[in-house]
Every structure is written in C-alpha cells, then in structure tokens.
N, C-alpha and C. Protein backbone atom coordinates (compact mmCIF):
# COMPACT_ATOMS: atom_id res chain seq x y z
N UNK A 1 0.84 -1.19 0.00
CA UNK A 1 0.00 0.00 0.00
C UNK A 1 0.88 1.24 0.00
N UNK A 2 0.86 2.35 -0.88
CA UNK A 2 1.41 3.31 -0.71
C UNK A 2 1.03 4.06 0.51
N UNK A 3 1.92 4.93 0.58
CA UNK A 3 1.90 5.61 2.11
C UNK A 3 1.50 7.36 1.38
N UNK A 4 0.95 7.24 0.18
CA UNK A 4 0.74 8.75 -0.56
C UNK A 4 -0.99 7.97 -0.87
N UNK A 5 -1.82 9.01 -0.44
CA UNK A 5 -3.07 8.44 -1.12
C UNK A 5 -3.49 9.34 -2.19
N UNK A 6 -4.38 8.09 -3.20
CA UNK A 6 -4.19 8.45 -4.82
C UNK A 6 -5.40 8.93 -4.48
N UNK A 7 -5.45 10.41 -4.63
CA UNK A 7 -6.49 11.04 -5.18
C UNK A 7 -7.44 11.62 -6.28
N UNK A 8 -8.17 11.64 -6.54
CA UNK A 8 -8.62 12.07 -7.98
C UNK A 8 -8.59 13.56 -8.47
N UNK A 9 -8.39 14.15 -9.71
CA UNK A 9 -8.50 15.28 -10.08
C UNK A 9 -9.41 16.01 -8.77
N UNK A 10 -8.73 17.12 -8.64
CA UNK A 10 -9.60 17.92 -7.25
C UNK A 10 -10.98 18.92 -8.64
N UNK A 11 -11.76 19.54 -7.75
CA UNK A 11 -11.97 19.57 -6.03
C UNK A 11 -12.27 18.68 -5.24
N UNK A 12 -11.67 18.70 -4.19
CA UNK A 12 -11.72 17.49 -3.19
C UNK A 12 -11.81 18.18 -1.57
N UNK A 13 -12.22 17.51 -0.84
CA UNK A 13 -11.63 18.22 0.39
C UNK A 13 -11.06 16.74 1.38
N UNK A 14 -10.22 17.59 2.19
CA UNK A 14 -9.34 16.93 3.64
C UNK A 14 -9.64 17.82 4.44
N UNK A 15 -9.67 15.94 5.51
CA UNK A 15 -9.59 16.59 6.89
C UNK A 15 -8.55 16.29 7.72
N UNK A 16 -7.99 17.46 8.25
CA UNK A 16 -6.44 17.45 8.64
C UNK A 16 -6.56 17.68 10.30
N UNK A 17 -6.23 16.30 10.90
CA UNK A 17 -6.58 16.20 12.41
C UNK A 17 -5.21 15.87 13.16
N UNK A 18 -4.97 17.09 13.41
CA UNK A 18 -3.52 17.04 14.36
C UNK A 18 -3.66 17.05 15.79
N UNK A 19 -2.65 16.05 16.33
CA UNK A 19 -2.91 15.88 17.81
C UNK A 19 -1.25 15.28 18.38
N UNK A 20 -2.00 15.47 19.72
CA UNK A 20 -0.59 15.28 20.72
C UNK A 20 -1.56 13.92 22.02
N UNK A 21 -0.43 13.04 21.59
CA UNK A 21 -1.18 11.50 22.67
C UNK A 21 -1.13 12.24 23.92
N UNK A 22 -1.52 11.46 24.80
CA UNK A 22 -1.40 11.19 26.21
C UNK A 22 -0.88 10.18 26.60
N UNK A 23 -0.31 9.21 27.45
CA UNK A 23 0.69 8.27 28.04
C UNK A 23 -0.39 6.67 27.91
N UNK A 24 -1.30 7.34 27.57
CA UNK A 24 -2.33 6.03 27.90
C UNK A 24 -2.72 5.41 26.25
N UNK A 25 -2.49 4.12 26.56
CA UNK A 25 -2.78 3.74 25.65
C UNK A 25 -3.57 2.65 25.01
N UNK A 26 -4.01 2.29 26.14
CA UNK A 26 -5.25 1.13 26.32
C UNK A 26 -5.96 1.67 24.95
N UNK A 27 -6.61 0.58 23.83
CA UNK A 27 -7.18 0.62 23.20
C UNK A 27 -6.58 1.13 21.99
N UNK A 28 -5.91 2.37 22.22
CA UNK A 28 -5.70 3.31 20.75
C UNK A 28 -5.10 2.48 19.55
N UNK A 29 -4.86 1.52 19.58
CA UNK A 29 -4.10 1.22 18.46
C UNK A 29 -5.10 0.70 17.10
N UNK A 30 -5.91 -0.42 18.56
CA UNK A 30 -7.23 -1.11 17.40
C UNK A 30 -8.20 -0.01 17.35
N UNK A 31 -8.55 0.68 18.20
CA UNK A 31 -9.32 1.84 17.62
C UNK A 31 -8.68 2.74 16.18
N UNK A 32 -7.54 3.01 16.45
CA UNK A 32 -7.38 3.96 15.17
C UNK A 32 -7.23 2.97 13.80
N UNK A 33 -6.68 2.07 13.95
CA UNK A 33 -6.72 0.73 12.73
C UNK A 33 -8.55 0.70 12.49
N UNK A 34 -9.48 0.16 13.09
CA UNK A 34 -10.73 0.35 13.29
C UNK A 34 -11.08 1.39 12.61
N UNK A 35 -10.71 2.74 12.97
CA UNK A 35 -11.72 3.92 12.45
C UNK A 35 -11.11 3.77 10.94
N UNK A 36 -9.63 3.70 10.03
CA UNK A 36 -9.06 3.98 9.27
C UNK A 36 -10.35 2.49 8.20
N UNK A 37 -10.27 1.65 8.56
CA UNK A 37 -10.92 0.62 7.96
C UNK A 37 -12.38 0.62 7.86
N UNK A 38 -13.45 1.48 8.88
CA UNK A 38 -14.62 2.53 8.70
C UNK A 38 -14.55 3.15 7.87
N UNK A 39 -13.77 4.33 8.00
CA UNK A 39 -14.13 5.45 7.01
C UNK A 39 -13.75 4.84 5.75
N UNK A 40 -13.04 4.38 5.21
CA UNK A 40 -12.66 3.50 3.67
C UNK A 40 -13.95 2.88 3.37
N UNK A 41 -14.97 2.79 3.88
CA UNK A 41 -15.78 1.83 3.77
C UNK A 41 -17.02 2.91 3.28
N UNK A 42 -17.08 4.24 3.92
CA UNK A 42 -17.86 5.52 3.98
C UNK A 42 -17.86 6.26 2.26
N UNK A 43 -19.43 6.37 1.97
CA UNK A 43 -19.04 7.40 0.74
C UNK A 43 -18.35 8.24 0.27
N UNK A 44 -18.23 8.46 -0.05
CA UNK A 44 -17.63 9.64 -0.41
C UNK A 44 -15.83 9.60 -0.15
N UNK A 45 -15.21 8.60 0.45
CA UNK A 45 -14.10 8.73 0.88
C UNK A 45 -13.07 8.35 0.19
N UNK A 46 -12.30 8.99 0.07
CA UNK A 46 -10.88 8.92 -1.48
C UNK A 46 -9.76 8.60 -1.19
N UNK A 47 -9.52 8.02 0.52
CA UNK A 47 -7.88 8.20 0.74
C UNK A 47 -7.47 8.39 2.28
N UNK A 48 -6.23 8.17 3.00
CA UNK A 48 -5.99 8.86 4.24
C UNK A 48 -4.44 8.41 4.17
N UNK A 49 -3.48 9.86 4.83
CA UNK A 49 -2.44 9.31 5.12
C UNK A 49 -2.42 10.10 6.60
N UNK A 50 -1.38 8.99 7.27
CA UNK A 50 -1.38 9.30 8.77
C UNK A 50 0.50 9.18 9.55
N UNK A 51 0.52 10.09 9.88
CA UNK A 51 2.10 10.10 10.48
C UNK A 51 2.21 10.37 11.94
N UNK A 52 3.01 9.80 12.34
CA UNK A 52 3.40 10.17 14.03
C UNK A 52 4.81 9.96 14.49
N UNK A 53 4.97 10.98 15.36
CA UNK A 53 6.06 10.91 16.02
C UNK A 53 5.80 11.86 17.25
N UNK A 54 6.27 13.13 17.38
CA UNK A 54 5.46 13.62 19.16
C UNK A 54 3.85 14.23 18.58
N UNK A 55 4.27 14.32 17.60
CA UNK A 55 3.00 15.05 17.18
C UNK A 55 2.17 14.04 16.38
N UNK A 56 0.77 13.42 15.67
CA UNK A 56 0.20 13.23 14.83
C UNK A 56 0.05 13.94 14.14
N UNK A 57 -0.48 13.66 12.62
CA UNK A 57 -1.15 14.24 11.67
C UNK A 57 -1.97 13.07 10.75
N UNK A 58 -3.11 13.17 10.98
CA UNK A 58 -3.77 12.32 9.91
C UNK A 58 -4.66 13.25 9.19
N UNK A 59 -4.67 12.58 7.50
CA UNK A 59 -5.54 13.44 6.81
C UNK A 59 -6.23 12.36 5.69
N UNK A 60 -7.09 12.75 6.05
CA UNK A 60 -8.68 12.23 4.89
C UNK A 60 -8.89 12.66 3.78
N UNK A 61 -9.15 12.27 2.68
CA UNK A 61 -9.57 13.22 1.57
C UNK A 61 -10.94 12.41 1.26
N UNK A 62 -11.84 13.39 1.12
CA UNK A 62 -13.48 13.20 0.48
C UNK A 62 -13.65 13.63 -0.29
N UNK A 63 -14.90 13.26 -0.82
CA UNK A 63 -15.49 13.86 -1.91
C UNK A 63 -16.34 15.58 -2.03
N UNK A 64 -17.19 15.06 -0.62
CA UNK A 64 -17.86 16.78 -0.51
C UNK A 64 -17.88 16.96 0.75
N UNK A 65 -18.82 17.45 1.31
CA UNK A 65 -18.97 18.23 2.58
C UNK A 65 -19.85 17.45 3.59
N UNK A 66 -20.48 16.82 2.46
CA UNK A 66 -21.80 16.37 3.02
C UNK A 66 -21.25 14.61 3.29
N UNK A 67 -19.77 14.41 2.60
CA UNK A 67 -19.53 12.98 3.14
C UNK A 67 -18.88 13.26 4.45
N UNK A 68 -18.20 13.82 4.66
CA UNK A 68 -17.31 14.72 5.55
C UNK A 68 -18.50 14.78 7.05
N UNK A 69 -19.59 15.32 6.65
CA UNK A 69 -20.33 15.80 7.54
C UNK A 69 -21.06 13.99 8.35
N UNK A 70 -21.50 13.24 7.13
CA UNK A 70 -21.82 12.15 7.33
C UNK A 70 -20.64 11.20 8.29
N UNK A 71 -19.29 11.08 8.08
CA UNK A 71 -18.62 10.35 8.70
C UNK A 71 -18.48 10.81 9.99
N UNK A 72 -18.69 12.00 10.24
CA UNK A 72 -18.48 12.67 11.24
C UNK A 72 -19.60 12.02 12.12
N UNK A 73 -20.74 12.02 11.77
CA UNK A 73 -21.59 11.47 13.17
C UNK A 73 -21.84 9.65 12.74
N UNK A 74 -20.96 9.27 12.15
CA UNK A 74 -21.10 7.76 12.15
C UNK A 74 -20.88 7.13 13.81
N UNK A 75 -21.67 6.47 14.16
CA UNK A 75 -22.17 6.25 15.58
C UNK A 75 -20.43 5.51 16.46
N UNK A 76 -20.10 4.60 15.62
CA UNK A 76 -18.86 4.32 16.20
C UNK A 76 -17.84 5.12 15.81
N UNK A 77 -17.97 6.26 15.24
CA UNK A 77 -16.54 6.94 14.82
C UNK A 77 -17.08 8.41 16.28
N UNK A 78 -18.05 8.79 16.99
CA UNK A 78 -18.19 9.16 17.64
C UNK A 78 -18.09 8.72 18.89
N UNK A 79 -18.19 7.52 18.86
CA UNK A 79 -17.92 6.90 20.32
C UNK A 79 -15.72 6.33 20.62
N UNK A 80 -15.32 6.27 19.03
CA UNK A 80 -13.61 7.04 19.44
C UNK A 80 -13.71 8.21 19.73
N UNK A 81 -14.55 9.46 18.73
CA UNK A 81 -13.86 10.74 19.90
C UNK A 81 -13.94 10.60 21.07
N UNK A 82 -14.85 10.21 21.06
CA UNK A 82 -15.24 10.42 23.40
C UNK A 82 -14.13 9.98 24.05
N UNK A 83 -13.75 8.52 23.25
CA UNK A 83 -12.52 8.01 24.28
C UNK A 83 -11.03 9.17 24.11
N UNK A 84 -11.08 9.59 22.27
CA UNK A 84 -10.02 10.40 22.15
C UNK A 84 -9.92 11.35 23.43
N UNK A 85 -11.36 12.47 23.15
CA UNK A 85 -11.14 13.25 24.38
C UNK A 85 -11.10 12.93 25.74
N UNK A 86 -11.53 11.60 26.08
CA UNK A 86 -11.54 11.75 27.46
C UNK A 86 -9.55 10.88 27.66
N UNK A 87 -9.91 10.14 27.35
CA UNK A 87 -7.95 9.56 27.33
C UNK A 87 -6.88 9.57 26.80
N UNK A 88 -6.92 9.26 24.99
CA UNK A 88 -6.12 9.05 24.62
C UNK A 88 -5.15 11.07 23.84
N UNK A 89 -6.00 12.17 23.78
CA UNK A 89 -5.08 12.89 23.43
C UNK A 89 -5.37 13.83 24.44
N UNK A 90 -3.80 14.70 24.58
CA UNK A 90 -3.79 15.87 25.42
C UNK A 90 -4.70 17.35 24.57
N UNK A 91 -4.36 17.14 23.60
CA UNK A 91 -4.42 18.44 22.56
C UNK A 91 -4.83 17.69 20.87
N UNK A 92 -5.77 18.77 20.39
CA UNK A 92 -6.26 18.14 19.15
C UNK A 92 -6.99 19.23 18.08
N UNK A 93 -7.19 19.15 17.29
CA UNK A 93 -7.53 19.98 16.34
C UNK A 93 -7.19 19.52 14.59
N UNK A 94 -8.94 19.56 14.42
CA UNK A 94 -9.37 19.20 13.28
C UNK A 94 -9.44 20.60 11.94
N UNK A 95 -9.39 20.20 11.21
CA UNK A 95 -9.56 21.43 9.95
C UNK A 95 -9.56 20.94 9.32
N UNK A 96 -10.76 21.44 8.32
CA UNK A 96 -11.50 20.86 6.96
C UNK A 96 -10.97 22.07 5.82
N UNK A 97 -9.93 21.26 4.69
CA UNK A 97 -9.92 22.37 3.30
C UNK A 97 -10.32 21.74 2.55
N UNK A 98 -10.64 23.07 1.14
CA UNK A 98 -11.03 22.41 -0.01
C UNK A 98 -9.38 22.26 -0.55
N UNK A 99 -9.73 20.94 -1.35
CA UNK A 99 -7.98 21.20 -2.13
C UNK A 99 -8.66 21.16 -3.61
N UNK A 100 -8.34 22.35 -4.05
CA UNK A 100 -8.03 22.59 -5.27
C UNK A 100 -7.19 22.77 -6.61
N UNK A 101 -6.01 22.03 -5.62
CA UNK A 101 -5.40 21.77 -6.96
C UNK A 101 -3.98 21.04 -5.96
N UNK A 102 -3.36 19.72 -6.96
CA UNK A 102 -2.45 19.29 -6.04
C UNK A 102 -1.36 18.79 -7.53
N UNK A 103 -0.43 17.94 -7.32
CA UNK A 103 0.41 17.52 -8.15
C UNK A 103 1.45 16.60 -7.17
N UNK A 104 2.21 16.18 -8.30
CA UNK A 104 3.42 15.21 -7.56
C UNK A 104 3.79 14.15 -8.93
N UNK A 105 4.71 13.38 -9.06
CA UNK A 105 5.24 12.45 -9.24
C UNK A 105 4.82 11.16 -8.73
C-alpha cells in the first residue's frame, strides 16, 4: 500500500486532524486501525495518510462536505472521539480544506 493516497483530479476536500497522545494507551491502536478501515468503507471517501512521532497528523480526503459531515456522526466513529477526548489525546484539532489543486510524481 502506498503511504501517498491516490487522489482524484480535485476539487476534493481533507480533513487534517492534528494531535498530541497522552501516556495512555489502552485501546488506541485497534481503535485507530478500526476507524481507518470505517471510514474506507464511507461514501464519499478517497484516501488517508497518517504520520506520528510527538505530534500526529492524519488526513482524509473526500469527496464533498456532506460525506465529511456524514462520517463525522457515524455512531462508532463518535464513540472514538469520546474516548479520544476523554484519554487518549492531550491536545487536538481538526480542519477541513477544499484542495483545489495538487500535483506530484
């Protein structure tokens, strides 16, 4: 599997969810494997790459707003935030762009 996800001619949008763990780590691993294998499964969804080291960064790419909006209250992808916020991160922050135009090799 590439570690670059193949996206299609934009417009597209990502969601770019940066965070800082906490020491605890009960659960997080099959949860985030879990949510990554959800959302792939979700309309509208085109892709995700995810990196860590002190910091995370994972990012999603969709189709519109309205898939974006849909994954968002998918019943088990809401019941990881809760645990996110209540254990597994200190600090977190999500942001939704449109990408309109990208390139690469």
């Amino acid at each position: 599997m590439s570690l670059i996800a193949k996206t299609p001619e934009p417009p597209y949008y990502a969601v770019i969810f940066s965070n800082h763990r906490t020491e605890v780590a009960d659960g997080y691993a099959e949860t985030a494997e879990r949510m990554v294998e959800l959302a792939s499964q979700q309309p509208g969804f085109l892709g995700i790459e995810s990196v860590r080291e002190d910091l995370g960064i994972t990012v999603s790419y969709w189709q519109d707003l309205a898939s974006i909006k849909q994954w968002k209250a998918n019943a088990e992808h809401l019941e990881a935030q809760k645990y996110g916020h209540q254990k597994w991160y200190s600090a977190f922050k999500t942001r939704i762009a449109k990408v309109e135009r990208d390139y690469g090799i």
